[in-house]
Structures are given as structure tokens and as C-alpha cells.
PDB file of N, CA and C in Angstrom:
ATOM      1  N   UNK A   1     -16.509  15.239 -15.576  1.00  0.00           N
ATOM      2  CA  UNK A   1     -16.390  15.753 -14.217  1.00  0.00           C
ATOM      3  C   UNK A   1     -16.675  17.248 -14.220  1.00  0.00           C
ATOM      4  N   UNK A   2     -15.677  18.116 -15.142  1.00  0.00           N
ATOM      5  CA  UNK A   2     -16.446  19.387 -15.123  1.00  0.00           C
ATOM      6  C   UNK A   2     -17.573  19.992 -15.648  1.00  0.00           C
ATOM      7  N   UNK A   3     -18.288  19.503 -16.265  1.00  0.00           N
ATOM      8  CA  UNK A   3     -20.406  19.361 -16.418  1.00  0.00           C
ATOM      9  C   UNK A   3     -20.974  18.971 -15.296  1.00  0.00           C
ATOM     10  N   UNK A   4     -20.278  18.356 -13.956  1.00  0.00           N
ATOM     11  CA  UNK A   4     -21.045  17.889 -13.134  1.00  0.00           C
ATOM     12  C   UNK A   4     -21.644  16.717 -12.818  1.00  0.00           C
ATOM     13  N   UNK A   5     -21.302  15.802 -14.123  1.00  0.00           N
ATOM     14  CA  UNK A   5     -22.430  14.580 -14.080  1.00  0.00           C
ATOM     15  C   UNK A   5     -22.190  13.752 -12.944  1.00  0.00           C
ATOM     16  N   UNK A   6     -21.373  13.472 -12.382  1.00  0.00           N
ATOM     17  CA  UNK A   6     -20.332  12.700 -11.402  1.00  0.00           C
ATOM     18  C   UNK A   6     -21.437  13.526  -9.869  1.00  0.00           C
ATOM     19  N   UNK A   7     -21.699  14.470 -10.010  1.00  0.00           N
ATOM     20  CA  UNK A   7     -21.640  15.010  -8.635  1.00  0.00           C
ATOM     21  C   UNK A   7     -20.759  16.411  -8.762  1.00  0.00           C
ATOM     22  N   UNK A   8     -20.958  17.295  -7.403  1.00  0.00           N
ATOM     23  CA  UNK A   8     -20.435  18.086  -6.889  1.00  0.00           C
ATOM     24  C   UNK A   8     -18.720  18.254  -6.554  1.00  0.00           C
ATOM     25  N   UNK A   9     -18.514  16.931  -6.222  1.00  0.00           N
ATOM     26  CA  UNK A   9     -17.065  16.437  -5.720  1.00  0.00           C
ATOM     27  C   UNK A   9     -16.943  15.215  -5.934  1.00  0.00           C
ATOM     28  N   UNK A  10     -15.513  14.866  -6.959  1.00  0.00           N
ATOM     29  CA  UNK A  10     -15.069  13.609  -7.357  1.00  0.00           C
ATOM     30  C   UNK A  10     -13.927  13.218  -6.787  1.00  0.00           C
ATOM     31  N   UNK A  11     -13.538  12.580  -6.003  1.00  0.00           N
ATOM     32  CA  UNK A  11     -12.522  12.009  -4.733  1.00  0.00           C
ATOM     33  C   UNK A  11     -11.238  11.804  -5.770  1.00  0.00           C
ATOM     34  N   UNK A  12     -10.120  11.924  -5.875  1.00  0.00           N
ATOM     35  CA  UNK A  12      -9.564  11.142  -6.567  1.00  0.00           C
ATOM     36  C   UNK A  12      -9.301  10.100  -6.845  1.00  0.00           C
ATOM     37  N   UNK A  13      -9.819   9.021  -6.167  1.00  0.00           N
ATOM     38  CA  UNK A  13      -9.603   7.949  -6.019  1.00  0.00           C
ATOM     39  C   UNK A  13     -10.612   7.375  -7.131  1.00  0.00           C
ATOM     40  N   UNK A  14     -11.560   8.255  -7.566  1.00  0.00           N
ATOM     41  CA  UNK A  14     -12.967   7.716  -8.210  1.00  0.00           C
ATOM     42  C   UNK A  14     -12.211   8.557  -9.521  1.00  0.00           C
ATOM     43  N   UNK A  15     -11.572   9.320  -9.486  1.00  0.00           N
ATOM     44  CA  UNK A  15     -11.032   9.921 -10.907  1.00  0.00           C
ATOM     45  C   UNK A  15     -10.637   8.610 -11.443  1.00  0.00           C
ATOM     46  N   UNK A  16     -10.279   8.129 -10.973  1.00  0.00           N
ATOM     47  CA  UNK A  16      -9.478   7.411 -12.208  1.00  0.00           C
ATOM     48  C   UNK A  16      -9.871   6.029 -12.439  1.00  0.00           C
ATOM     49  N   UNK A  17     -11.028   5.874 -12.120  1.00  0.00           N
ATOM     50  CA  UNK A  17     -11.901   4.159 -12.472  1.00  0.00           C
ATOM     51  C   UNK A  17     -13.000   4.807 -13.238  1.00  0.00           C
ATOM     52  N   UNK A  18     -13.197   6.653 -13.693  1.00  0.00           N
ATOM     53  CA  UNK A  18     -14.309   6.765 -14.328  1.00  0.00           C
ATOM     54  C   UNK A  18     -13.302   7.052 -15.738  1.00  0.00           C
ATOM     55  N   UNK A  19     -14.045   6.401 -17.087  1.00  0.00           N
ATOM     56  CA  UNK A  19     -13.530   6.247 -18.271  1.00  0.00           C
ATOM     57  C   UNK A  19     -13.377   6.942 -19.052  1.00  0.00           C
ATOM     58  N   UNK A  20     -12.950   7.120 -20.314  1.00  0.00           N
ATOM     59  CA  UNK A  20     -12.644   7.854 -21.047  1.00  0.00           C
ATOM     60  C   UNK A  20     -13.861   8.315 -22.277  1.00  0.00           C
ATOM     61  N   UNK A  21     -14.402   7.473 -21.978  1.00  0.00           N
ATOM     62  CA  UNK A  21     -15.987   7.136 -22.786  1.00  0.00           C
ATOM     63  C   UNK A  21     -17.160   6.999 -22.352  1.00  0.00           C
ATOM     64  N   UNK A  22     -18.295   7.926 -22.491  1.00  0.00           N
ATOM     65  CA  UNK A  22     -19.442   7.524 -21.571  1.00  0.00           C
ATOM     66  C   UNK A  22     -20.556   7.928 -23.000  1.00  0.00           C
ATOM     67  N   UNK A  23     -21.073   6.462 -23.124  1.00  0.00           N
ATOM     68  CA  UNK A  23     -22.284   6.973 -23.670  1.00  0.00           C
ATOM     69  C   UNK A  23     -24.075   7.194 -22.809  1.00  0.00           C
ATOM     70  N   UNK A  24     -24.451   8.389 -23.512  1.00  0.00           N
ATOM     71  CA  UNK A  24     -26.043   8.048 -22.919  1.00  0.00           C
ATOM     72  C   UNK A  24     -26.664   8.411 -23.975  1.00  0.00           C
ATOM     73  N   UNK A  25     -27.607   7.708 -23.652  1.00  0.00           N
ATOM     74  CA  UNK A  25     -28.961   7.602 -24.183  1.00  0.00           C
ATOM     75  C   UNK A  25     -29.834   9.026 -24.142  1.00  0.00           C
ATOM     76  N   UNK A  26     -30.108   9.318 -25.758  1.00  0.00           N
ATOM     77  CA  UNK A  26     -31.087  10.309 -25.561  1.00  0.00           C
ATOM     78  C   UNK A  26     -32.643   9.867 -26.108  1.00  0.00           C
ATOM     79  N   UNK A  27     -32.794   8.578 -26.230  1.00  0.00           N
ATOM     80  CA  UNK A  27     -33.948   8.302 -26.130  1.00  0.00           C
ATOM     81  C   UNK A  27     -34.508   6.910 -25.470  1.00  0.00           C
ATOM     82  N   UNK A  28     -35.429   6.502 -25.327  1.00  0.00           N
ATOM     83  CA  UNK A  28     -35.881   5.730 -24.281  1.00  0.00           C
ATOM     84  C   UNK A  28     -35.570   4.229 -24.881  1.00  0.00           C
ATOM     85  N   UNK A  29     -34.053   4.174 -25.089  1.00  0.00           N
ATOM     86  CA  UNK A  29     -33.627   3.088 -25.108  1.00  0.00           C
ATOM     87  C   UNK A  29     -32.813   2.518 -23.872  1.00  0.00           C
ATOM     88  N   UNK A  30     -32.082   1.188 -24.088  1.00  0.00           N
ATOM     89  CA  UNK A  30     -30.759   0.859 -23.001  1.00  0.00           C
ATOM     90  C   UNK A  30     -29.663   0.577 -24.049  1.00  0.00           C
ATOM     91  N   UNK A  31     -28.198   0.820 -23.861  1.00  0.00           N
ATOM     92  CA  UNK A  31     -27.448   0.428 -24.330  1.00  0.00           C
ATOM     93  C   UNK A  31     -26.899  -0.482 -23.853  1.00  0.00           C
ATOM     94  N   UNK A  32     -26.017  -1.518 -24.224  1.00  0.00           N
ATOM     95  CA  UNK A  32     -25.160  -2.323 -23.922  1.00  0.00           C
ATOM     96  C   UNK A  32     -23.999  -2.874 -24.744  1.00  0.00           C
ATOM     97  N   UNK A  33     -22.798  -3.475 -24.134  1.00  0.00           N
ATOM     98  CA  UNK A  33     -21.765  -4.203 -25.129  1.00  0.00           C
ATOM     99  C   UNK A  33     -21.678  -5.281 -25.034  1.00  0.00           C
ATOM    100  N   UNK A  34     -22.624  -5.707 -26.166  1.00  0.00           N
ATOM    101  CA  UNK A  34     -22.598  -7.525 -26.441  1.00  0.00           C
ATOM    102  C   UNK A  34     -21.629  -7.878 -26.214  1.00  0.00           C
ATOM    103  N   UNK A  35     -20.202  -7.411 -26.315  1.00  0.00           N
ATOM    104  CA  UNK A  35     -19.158  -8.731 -25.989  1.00  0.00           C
ATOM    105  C   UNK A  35     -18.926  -8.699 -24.811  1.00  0.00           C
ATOM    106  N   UNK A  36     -19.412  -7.868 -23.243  1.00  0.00           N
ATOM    107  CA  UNK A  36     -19.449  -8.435 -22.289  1.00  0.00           C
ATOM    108  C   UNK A  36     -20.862  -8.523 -21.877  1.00  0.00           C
ATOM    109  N   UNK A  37     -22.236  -8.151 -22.442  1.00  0.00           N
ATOM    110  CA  UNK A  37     -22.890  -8.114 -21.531  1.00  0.00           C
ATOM    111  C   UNK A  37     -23.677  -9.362 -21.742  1.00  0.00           C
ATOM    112  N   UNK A  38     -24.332  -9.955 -20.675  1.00  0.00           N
ATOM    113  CA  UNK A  38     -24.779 -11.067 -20.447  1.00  0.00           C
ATOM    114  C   UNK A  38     -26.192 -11.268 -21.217  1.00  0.00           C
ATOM    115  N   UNK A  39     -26.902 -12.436 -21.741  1.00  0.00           N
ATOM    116  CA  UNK A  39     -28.004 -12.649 -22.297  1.00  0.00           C
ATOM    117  C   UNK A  39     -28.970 -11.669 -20.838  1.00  0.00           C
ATOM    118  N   UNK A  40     -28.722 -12.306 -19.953  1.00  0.00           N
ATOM    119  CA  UNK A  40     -29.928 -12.058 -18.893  1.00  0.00           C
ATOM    120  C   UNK A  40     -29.927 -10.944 -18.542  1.00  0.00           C
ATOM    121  N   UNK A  41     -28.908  -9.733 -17.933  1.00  0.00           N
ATOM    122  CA  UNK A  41     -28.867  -8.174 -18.244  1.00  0.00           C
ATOM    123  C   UNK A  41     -29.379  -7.280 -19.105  1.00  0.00           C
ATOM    124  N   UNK A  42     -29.670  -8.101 -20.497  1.00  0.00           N
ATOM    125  CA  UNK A  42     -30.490  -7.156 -21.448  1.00  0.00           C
ATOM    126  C   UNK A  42     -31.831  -7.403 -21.419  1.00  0.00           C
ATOM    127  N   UNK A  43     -32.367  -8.583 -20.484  1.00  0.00           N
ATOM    128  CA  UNK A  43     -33.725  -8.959 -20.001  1.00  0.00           C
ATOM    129  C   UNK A  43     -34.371  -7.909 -18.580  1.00  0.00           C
ATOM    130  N   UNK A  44     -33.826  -7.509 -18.187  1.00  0.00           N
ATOM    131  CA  UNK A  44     -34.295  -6.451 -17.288  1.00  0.00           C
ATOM    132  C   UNK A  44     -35.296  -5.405 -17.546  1.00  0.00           C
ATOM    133  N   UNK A  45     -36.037  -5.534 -16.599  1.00  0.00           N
ATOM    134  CA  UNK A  45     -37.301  -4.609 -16.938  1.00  0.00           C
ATOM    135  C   UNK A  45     -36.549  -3.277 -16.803  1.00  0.00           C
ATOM    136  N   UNK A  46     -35.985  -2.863 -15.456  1.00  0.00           N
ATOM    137  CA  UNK A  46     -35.710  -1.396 -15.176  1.00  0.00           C
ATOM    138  C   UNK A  46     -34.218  -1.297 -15.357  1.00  0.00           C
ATOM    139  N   UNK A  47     -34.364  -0.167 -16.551  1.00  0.00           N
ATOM    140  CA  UNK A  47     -33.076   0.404 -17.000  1.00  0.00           C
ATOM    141  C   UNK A  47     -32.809   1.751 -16.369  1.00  0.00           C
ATOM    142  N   UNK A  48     -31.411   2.465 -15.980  1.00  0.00           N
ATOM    143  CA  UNK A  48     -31.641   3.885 -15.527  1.00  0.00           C
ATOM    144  C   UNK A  48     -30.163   4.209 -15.943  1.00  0.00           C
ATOM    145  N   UNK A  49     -30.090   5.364 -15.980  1.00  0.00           N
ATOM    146  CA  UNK A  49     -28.639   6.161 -16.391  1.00  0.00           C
ATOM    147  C   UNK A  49     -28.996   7.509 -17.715  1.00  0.00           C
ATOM    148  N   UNK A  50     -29.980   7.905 -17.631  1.00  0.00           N
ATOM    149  CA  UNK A  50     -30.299   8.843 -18.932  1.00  0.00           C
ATOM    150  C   UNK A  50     -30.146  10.110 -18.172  1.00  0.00           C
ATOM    151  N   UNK A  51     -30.639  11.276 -19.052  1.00  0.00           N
ATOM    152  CA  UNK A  51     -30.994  12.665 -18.667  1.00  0.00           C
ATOM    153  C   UNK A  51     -32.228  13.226 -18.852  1.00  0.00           C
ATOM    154  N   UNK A  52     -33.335  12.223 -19.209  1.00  0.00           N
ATOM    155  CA  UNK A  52     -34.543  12.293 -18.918  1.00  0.00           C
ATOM    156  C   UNK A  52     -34.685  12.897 -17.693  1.00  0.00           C
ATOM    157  N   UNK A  53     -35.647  13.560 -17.389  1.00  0.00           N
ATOM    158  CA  UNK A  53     -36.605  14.446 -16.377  1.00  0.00           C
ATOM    159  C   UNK A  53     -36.366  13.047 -15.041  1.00  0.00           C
ATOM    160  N   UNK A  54     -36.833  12.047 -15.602  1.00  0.00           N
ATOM    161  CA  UNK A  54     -37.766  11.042 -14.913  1.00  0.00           C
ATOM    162  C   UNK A  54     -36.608  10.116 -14.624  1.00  0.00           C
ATOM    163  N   UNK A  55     -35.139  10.310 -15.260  1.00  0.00           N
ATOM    164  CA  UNK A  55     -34.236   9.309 -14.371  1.00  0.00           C
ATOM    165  C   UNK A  55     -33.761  10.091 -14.103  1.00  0.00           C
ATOM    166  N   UNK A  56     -33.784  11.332 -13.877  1.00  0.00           N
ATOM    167  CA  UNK A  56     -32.862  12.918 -12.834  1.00  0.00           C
ATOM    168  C   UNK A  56     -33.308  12.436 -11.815  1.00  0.00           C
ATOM    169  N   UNK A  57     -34.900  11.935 -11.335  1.00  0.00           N
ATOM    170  CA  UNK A  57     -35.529  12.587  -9.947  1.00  0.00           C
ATOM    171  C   UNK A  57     -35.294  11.087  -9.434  1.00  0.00           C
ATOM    172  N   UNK A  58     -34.933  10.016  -9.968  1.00  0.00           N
ATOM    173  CA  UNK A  58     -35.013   8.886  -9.302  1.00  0.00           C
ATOM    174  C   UNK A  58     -33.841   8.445  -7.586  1.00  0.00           C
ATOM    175  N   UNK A  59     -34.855   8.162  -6.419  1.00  0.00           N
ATOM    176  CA  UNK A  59     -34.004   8.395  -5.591  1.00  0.00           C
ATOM    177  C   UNK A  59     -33.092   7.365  -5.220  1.00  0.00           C
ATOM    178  N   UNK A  60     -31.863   7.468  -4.300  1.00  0.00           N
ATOM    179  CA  UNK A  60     -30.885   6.855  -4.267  1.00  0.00           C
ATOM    180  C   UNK A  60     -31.123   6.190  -3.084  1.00  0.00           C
ATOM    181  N   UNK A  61     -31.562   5.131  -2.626  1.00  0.00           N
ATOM    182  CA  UNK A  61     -31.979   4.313  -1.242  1.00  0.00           C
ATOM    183  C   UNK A  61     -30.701   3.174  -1.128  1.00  0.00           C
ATOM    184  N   UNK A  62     -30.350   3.364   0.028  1.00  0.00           N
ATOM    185  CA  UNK A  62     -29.069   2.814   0.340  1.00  0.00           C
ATOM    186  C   UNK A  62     -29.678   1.754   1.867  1.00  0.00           C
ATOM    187  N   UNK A  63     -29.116   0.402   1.248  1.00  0.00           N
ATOM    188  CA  UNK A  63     -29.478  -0.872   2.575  1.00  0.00           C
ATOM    189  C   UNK A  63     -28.542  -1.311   2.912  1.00  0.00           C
ATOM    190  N   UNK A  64     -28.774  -2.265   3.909  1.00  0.00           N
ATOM    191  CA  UNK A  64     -27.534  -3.011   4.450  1.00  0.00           C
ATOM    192  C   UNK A  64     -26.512  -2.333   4.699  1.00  0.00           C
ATOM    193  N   UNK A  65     -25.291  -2.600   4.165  1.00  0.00           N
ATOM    194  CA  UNK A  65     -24.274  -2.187   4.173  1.00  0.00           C
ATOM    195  C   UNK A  65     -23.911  -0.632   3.960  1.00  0.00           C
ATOM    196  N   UNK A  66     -24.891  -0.354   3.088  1.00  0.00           N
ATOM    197  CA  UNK A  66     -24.643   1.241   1.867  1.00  0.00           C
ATOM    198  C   UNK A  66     -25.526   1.877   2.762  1.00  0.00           C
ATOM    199  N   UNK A  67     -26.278   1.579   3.679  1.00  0.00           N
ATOM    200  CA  UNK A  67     -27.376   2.544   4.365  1.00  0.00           C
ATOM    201  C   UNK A  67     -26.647   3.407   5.229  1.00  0.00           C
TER     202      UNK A  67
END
């Protein structure tokens, strides 16, 4: 939270469902944890969550409900 990664402003309510552990990726991999993650989740073409240039600029489009 205080690096910013979260955003500008973290509600408290969001303090405390974000974890104690965050890994990222510094190269153009995806991570995951086999003991929950699903066969078909690691089949996904588009992965995002890095600090690459190119997942900084990616924009946030909100539908339905989230629009």
C-alpha cells in the first residue's frame, strides 16, 4: 500500500482482503498455485498483473454492472 501499487487510496475495507504476500513476475511469465488453480486457468491466452511498460498502460473498461 505504501509503494502505491493498490492505487492512490485504499478504503479500509479493501485493507484487509489484500494479503500478506504478493508475488510478481519480472519476466514474461504467469504464476500460479497448483493446489488451487484450475487445469483450464493456466490455459489462457491473456495473462496481466506485471510491471512491464505494456501491463502499466493496459486500460481498465468497466460493463454492465462495473460500468
Amino acid at each position: 500500500i505504501e509503494l502505491g501499487w493498490f492505487g492512490e487510496k485504499v478504503e479500509a475495507d479493501v485493507r484487509e482482503r489484500i494479503g500478506d504476500i504478493h508475488l510478481v513476475a519480472r519476466k514474461r511469465v504467469a504464476l500460479y498455485n497448483t493446489l488451487v488453480a484450475s487445469p483450464q486457468s493456466r490455459l489462457m491466452v491473456g495473462q496481466h498483473g506485471g510491471f512491464a511498460q505494456e501491463e502499466q498502460r493496459i486500460p481498465l473498461l468497466g460493463f454492465g454492472a462495473f460500468a
